[in-house]
N, C-alpha and C. Protein backbone atom coordinates (compact mmCIF):
# COMPACT_ATOMS: atom_id res chain seq x y z
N UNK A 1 -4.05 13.83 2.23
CA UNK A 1 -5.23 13.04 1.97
C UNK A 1 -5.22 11.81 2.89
N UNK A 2 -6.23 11.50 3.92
CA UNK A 2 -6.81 10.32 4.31
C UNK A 2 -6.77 9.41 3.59
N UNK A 3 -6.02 8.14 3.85
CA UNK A 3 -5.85 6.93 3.37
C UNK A 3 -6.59 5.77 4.22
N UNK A 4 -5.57 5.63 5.22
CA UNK A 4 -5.76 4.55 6.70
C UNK A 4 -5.81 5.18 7.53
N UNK A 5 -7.45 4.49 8.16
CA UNK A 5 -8.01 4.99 9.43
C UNK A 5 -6.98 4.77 10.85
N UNK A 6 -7.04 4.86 11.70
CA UNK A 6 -6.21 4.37 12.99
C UNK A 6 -6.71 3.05 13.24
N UNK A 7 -7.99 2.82 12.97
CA UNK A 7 -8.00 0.66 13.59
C UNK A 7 -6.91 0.40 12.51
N UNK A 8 -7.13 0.71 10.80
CA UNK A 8 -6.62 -0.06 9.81
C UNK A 8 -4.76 -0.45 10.33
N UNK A 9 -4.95 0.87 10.50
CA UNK A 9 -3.31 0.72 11.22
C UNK A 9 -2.40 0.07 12.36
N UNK A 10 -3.37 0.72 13.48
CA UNK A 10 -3.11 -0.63 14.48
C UNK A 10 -3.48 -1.71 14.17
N UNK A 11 -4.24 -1.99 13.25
CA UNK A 11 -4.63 -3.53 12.90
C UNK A 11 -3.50 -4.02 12.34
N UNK A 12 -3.06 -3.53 11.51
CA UNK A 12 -1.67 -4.02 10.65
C UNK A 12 -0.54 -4.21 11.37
N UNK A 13 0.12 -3.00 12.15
CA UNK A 13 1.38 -3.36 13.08
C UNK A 13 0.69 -4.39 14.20
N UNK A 14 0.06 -4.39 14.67
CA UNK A 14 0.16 -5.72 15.86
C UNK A 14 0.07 -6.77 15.07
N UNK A 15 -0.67 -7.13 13.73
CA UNK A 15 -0.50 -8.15 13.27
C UNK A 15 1.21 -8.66 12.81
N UNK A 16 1.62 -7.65 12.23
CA UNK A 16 3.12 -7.60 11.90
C UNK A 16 4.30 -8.51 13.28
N UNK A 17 3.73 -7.66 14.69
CA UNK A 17 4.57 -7.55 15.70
C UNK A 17 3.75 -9.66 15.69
N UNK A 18 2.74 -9.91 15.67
CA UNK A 18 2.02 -11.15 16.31
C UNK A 18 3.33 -11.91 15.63
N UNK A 19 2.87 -11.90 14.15
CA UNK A 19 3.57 -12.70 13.12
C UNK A 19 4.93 -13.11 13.78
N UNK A 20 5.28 -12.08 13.89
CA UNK A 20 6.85 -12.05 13.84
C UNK A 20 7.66 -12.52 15.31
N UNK A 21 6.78 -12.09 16.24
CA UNK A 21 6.56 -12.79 17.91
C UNK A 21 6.58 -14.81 17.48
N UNK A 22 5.45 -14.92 16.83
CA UNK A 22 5.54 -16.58 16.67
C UNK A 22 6.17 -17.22 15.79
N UNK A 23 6.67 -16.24 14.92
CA UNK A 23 7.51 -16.99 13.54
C UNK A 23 8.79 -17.14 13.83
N UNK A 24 9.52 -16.00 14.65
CA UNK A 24 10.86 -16.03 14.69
C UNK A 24 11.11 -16.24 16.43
N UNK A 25 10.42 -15.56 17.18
CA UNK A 25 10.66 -15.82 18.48
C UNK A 25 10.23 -17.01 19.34
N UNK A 26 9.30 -17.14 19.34
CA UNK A 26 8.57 -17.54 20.51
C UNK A 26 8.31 -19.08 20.46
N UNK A 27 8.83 -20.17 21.23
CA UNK A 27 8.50 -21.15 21.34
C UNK A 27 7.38 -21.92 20.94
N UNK A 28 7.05 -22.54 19.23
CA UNK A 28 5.50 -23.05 19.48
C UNK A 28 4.84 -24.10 20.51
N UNK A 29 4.00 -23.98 20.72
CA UNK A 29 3.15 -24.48 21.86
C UNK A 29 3.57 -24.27 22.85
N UNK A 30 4.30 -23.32 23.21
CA UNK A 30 4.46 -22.84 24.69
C UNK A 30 2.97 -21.68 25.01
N UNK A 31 2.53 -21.31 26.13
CA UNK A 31 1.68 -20.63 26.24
C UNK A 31 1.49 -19.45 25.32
N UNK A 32 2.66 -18.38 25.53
CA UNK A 32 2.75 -16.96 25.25
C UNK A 32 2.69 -17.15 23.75
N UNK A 33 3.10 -18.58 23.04
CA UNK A 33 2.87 -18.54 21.46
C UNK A 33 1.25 -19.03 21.39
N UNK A 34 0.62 -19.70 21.64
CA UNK A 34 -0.77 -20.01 21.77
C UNK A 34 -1.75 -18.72 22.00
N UNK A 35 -1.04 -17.61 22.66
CA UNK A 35 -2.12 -16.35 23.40
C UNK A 35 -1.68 -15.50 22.27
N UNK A 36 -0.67 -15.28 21.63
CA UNK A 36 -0.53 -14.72 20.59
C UNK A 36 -0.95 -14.59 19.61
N UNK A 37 -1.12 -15.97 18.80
CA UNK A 37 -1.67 -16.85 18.30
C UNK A 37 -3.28 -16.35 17.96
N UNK A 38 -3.95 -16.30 19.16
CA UNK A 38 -5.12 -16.66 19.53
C UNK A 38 -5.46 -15.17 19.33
N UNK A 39 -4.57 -14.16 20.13
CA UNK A 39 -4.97 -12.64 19.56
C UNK A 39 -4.78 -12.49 18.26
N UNK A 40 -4.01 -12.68 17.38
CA UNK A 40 -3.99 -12.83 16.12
C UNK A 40 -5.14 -13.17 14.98
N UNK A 41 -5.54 -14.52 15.91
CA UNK A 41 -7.05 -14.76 15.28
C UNK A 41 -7.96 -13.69 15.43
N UNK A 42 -7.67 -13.25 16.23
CA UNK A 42 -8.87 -12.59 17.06
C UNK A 42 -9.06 -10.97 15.96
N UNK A 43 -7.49 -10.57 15.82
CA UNK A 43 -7.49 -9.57 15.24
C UNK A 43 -7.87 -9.59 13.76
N UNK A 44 -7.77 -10.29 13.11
CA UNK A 44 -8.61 -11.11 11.59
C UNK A 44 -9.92 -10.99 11.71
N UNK A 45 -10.53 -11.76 12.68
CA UNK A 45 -11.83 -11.65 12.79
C UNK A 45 -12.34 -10.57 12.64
N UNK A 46 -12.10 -9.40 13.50
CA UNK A 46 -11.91 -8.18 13.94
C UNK A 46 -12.11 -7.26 12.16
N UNK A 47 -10.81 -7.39 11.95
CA UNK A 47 -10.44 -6.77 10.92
C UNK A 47 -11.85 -7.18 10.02
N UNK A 48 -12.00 -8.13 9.69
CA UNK A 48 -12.92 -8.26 8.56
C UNK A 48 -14.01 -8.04 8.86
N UNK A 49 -14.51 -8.22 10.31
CA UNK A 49 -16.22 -7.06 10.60
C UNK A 49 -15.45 -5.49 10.24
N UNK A 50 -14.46 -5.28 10.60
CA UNK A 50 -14.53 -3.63 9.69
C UNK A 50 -14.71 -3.71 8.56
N UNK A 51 -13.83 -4.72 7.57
CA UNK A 51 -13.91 -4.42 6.26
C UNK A 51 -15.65 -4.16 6.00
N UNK A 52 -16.91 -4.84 6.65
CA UNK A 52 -17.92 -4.55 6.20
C UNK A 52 -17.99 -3.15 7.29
N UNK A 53 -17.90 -2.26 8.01
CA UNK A 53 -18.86 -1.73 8.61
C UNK A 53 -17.90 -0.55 9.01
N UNK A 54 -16.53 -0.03 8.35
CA UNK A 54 -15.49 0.71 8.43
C UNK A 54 -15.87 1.50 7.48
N UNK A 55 -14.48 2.46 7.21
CA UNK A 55 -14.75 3.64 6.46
C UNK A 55 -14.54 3.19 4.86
N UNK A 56 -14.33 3.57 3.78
CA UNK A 56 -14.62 3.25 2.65
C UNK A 56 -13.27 2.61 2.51
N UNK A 57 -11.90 3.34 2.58
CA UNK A 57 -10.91 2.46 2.16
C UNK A 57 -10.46 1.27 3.19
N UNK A 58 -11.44 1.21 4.26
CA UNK A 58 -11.28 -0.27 5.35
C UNK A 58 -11.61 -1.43 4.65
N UNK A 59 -12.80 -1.00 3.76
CA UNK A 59 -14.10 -1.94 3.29
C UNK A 59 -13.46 -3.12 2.44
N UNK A 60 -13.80 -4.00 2.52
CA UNK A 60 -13.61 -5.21 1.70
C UNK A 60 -14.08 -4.81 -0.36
N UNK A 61 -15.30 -4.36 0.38
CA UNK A 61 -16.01 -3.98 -1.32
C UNK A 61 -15.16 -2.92 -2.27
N UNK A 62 -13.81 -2.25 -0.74
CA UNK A 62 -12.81 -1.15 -2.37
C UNK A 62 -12.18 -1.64 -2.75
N UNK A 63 -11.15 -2.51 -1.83
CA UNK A 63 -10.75 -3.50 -2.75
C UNK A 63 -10.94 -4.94 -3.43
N UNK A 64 -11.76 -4.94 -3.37
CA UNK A 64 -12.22 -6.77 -3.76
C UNK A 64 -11.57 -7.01 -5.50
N UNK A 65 -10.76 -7.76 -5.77
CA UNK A 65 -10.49 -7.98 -6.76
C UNK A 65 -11.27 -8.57 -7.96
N UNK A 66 -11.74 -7.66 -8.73
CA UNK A 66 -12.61 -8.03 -9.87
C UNK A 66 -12.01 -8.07 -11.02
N UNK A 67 -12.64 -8.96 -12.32
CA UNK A 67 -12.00 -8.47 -13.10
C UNK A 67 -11.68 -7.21 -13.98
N UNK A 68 -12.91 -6.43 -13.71
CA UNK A 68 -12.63 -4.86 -14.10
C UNK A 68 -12.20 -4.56 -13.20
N UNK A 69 -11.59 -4.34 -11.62
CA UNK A 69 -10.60 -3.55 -11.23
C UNK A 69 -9.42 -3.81 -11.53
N UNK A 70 -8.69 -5.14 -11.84
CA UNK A 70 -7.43 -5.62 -11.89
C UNK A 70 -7.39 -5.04 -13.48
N UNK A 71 -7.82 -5.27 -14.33
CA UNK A 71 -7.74 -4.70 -15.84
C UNK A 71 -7.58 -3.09 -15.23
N UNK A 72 -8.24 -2.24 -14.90
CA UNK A 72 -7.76 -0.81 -14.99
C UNK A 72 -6.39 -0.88 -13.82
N UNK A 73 -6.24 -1.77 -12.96
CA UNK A 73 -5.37 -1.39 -12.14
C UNK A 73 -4.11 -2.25 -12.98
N UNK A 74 -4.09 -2.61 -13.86
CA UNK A 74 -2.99 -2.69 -14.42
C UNK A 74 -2.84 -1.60 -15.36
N UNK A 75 -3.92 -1.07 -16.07
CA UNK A 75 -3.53 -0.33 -16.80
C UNK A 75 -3.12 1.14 -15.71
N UNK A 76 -3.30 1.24 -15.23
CA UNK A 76 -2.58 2.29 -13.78
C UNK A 76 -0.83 2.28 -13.84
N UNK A 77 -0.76 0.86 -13.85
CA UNK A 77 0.99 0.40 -13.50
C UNK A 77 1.33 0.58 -15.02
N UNK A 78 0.89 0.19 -16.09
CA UNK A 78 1.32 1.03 -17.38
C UNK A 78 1.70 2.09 -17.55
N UNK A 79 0.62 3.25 -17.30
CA UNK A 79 0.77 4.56 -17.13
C UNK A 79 1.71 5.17 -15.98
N UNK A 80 2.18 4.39 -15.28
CA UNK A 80 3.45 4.53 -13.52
C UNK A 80 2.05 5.53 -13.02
N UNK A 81 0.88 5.58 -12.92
CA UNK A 81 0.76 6.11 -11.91
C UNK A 81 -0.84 5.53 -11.55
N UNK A 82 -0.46 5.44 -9.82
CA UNK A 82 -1.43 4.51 -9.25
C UNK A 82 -2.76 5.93 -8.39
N UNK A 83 -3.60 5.31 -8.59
CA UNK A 83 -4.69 6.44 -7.47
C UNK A 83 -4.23 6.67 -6.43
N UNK A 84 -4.42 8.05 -6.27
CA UNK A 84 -3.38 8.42 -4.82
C UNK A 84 -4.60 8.18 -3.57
N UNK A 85 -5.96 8.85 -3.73
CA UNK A 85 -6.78 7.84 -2.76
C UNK A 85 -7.32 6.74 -2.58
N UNK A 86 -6.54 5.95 -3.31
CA UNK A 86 -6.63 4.29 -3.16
C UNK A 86 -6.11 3.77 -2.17
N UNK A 87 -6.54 2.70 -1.35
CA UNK A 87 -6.01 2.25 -0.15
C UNK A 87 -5.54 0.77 -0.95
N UNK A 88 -5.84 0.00 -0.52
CA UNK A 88 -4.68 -1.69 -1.25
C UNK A 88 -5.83 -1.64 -2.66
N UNK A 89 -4.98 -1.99 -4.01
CA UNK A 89 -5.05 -1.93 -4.93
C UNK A 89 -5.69 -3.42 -5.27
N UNK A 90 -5.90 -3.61 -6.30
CA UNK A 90 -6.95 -5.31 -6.28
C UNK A 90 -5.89 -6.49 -6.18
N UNK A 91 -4.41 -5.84 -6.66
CA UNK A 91 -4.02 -7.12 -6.48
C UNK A 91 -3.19 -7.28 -4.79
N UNK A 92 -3.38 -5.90 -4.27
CA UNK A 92 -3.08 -6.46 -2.57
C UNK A 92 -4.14 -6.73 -2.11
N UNK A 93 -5.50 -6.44 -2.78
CA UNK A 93 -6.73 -6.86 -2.29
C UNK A 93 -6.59 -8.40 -2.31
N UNK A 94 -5.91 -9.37 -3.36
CA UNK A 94 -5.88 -10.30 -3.16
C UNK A 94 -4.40 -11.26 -2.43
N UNK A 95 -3.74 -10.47 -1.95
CA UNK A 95 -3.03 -10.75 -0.50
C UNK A 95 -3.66 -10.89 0.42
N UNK A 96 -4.24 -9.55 0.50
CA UNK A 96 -4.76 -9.37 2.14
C UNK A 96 -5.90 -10.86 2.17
N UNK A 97 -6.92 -10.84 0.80
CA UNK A 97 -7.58 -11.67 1.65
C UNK A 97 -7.01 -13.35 1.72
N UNK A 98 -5.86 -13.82 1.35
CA UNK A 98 -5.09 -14.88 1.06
C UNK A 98 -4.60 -14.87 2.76
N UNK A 99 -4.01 -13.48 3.11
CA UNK A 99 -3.22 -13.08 4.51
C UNK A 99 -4.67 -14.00 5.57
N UNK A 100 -6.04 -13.37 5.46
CA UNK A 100 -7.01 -13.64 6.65
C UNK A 100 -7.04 -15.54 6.46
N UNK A 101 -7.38 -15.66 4.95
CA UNK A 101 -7.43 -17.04 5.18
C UNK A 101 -6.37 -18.16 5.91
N UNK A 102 -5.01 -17.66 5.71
CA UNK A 102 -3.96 -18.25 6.13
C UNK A 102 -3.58 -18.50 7.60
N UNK A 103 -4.09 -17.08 7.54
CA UNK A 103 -4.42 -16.77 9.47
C UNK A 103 -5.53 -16.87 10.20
N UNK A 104 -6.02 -17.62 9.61
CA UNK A 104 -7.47 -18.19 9.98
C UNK A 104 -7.14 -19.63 10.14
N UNK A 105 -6.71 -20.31 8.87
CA UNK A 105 -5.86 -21.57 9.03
C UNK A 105 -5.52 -22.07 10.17
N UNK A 106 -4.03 -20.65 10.60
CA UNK A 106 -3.34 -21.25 10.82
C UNK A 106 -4.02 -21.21 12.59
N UNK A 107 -4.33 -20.46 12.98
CA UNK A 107 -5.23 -19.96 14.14
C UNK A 107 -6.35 -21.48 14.47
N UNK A 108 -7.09 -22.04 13.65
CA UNK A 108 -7.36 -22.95 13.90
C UNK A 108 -6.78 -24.35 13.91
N UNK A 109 -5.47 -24.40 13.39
CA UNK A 109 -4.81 -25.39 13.05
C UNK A 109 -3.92 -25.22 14.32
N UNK A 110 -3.74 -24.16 14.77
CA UNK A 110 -3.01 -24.29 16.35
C UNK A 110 -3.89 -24.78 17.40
N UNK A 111 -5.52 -24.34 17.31
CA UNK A 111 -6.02 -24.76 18.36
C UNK A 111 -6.25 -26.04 18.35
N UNK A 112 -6.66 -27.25 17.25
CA UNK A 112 -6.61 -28.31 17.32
C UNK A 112 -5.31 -28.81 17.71
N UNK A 113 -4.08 -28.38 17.58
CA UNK A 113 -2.75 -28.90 17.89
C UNK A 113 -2.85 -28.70 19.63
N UNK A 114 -3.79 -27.87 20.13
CA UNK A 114 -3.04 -27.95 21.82
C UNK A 114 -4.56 -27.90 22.49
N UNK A 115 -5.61 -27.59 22.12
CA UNK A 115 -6.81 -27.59 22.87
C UNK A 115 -7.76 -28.79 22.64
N UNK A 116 -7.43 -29.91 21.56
CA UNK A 116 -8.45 -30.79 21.31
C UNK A 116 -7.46 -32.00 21.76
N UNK A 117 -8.25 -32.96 22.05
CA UNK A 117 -7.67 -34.65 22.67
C UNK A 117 -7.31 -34.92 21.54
N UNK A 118 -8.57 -34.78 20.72
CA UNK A 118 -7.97 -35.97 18.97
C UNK A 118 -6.54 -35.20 18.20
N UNK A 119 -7.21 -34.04 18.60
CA UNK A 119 -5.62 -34.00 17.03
C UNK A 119 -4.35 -33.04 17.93
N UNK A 120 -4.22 -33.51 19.61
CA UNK A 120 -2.86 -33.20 20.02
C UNK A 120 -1.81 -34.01 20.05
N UNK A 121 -1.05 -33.40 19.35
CA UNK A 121 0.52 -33.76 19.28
C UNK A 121 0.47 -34.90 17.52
N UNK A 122 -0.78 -34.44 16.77
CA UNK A 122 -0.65 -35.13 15.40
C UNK A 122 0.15 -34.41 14.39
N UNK A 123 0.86 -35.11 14.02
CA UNK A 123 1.77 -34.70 13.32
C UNK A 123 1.49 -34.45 11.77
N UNK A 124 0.20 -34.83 11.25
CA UNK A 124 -0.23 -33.91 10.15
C UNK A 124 -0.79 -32.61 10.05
N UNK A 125 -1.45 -32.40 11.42
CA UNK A 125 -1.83 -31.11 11.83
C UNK A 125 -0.53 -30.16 12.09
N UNK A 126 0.40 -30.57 13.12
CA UNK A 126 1.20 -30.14 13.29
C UNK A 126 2.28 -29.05 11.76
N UNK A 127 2.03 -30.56 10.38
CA UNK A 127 3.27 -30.31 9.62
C UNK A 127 1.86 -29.15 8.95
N UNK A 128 0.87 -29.04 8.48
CA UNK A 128 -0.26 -28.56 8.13
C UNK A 128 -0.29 -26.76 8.97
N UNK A 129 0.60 -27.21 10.30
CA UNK A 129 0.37 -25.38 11.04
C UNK A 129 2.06 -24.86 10.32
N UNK A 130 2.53 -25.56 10.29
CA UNK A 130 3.78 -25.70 9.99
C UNK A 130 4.16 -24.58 8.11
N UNK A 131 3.82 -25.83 7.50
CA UNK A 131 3.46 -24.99 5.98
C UNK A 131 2.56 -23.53 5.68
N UNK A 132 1.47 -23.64 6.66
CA UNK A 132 0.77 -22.67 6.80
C UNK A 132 1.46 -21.01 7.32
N UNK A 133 2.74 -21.51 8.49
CA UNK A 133 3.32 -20.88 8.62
C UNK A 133 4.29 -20.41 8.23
N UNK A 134 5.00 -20.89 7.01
CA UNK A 134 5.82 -20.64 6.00
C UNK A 134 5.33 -19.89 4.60
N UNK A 135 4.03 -20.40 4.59
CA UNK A 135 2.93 -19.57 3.58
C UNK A 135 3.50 -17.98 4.08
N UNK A 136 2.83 -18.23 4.98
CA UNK A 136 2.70 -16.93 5.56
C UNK A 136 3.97 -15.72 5.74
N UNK A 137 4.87 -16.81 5.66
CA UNK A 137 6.00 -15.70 5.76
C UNK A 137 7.19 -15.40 4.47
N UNK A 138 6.51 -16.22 3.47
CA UNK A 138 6.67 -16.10 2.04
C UNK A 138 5.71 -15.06 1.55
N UNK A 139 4.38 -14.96 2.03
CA UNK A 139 2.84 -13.84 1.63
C UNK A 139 3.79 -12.05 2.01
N UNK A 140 4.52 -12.23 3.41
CA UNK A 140 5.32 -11.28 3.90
C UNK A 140 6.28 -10.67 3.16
N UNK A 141 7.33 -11.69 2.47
CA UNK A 141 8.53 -11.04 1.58
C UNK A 141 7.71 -10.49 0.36
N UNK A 142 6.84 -11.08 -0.02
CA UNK A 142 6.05 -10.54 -1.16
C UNK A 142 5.32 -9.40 -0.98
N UNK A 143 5.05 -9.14 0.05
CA UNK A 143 3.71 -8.06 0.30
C UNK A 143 5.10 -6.90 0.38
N UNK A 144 5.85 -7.16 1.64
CA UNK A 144 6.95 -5.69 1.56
C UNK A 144 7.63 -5.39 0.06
N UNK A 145 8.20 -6.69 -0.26
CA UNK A 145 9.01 -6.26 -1.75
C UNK A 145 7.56 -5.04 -2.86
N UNK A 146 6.24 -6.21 -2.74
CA UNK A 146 5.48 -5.37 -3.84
C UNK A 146 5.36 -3.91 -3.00
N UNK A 147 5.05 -3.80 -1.43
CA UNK A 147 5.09 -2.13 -1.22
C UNK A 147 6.39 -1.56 -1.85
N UNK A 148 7.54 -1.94 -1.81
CA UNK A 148 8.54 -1.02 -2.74
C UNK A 148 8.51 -0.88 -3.61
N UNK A 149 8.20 -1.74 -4.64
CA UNK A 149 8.27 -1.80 -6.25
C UNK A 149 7.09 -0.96 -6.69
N UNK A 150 6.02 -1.21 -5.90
CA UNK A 150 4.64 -0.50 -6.19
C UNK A 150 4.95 0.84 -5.57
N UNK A 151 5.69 1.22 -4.51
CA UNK A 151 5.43 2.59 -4.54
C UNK A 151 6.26 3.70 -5.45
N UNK A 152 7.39 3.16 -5.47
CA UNK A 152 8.58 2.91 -6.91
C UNK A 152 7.86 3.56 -8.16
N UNK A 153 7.60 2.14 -8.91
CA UNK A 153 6.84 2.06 -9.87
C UNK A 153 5.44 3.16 -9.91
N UNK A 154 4.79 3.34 -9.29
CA UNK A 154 3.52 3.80 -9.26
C UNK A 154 3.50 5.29 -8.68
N UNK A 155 4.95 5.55 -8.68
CA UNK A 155 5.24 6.98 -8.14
C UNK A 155 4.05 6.83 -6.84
N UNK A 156 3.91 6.39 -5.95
CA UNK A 156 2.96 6.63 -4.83
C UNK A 156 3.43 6.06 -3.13
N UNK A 157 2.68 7.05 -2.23
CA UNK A 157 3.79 7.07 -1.29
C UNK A 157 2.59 5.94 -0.79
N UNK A 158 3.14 4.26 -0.28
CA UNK A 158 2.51 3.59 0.57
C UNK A 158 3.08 3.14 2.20
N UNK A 159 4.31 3.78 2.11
CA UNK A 159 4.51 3.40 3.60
C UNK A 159 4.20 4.40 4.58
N UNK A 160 4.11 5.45 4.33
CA UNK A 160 4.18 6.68 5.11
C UNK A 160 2.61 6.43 5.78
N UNK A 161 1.80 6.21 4.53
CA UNK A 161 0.21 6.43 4.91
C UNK A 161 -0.06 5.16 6.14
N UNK A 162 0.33 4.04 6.02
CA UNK A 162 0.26 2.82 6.85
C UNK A 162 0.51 3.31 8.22
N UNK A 163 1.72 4.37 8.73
CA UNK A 163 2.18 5.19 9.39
C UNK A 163 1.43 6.11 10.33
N UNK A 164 0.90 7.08 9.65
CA UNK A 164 0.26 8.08 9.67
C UNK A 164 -1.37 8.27 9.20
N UNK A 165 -1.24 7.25 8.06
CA UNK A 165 -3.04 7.42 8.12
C UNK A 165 -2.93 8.05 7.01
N UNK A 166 -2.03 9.20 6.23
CA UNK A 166 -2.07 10.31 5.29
C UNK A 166 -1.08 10.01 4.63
N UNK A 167 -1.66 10.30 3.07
CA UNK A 167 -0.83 10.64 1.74
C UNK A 167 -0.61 11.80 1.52
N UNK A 168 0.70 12.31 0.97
CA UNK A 168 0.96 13.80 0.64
C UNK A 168 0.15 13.53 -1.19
């Protein structure tokens, strides 16, 4: 069964590879972290004109966290078993969209740090890209731990499909 399209997917690993390029490697405010950075934004943007205009499990509207989806999608994790053609469930629906805002943040909170006169080299902006970027890599241990526990728990395969696109 069709889960994740191929953008959904390449959308996700380059974001993964961006993250992880500026969080752990790459010099901030050196160029190659700024162009990274900047594709990163770029790929958010991106991503969320699919969520409107992609295939059904791209869409923002399958998972949008309501309060009737989160009520049956808990009662799902009661029962251990989650919809097998479900793509992110309401409460990664409300990661992911925590993930765009953060990286939207932080994407603009870099460009005022190196492209604007007023707020280069300010150090509330700076501590502001800073936290933002620790958000973000706290949103990370949480998002992988819940893919284990949730696929665990929910008897359902979620890494493979991220992968491949397909659920057995």
């Amino acid at each position: 069964m069709k889960v994740w399209d191929r953008f959904v997917r390449c959308y996700h690993w380059l974001i993964v590879v961006a993250f992880s390029l500026n969080y752990f490697l790459l010099e901030p405010g050196e160029q190659v972290h700024q162009w990274v950075g900047y594709s990163a934004f770029s790929l958010i943007a991106i991503r969320i004109v699919w969520g409107f205009i992609g295939p059904d499990n791209a869409r923002i509207s399958s998972f949008f966290p309501t309060p009737t989806r989160l009520r049956q999608h808990f009662c799902h994790l009661k029962q251990r078993q989650l919809p097998k053609e479900q793509g992110h469930n309401p409460l990664g629906g409300l990661l992911i969209l925590l993930f765009w805002l953060l990286f939207l943040a932080q994407g603009i909170t870099g460009f005022l740090l190196e492209e604007t006169d007023y707020f280069f080299g300010s150090s509330l902006i700076e501590a502001i890209h800073g936290l933002i970027a620790d958000a973000l890599f706290v949103g990370v241990l949480i998002h992988v731990c819940a893919v284990i526990i949730m696929g665990w728990w929910g008897r359902i395969q979620l890494i493979r499909p991220m992968l491949t696109g397909k659920r057995r």
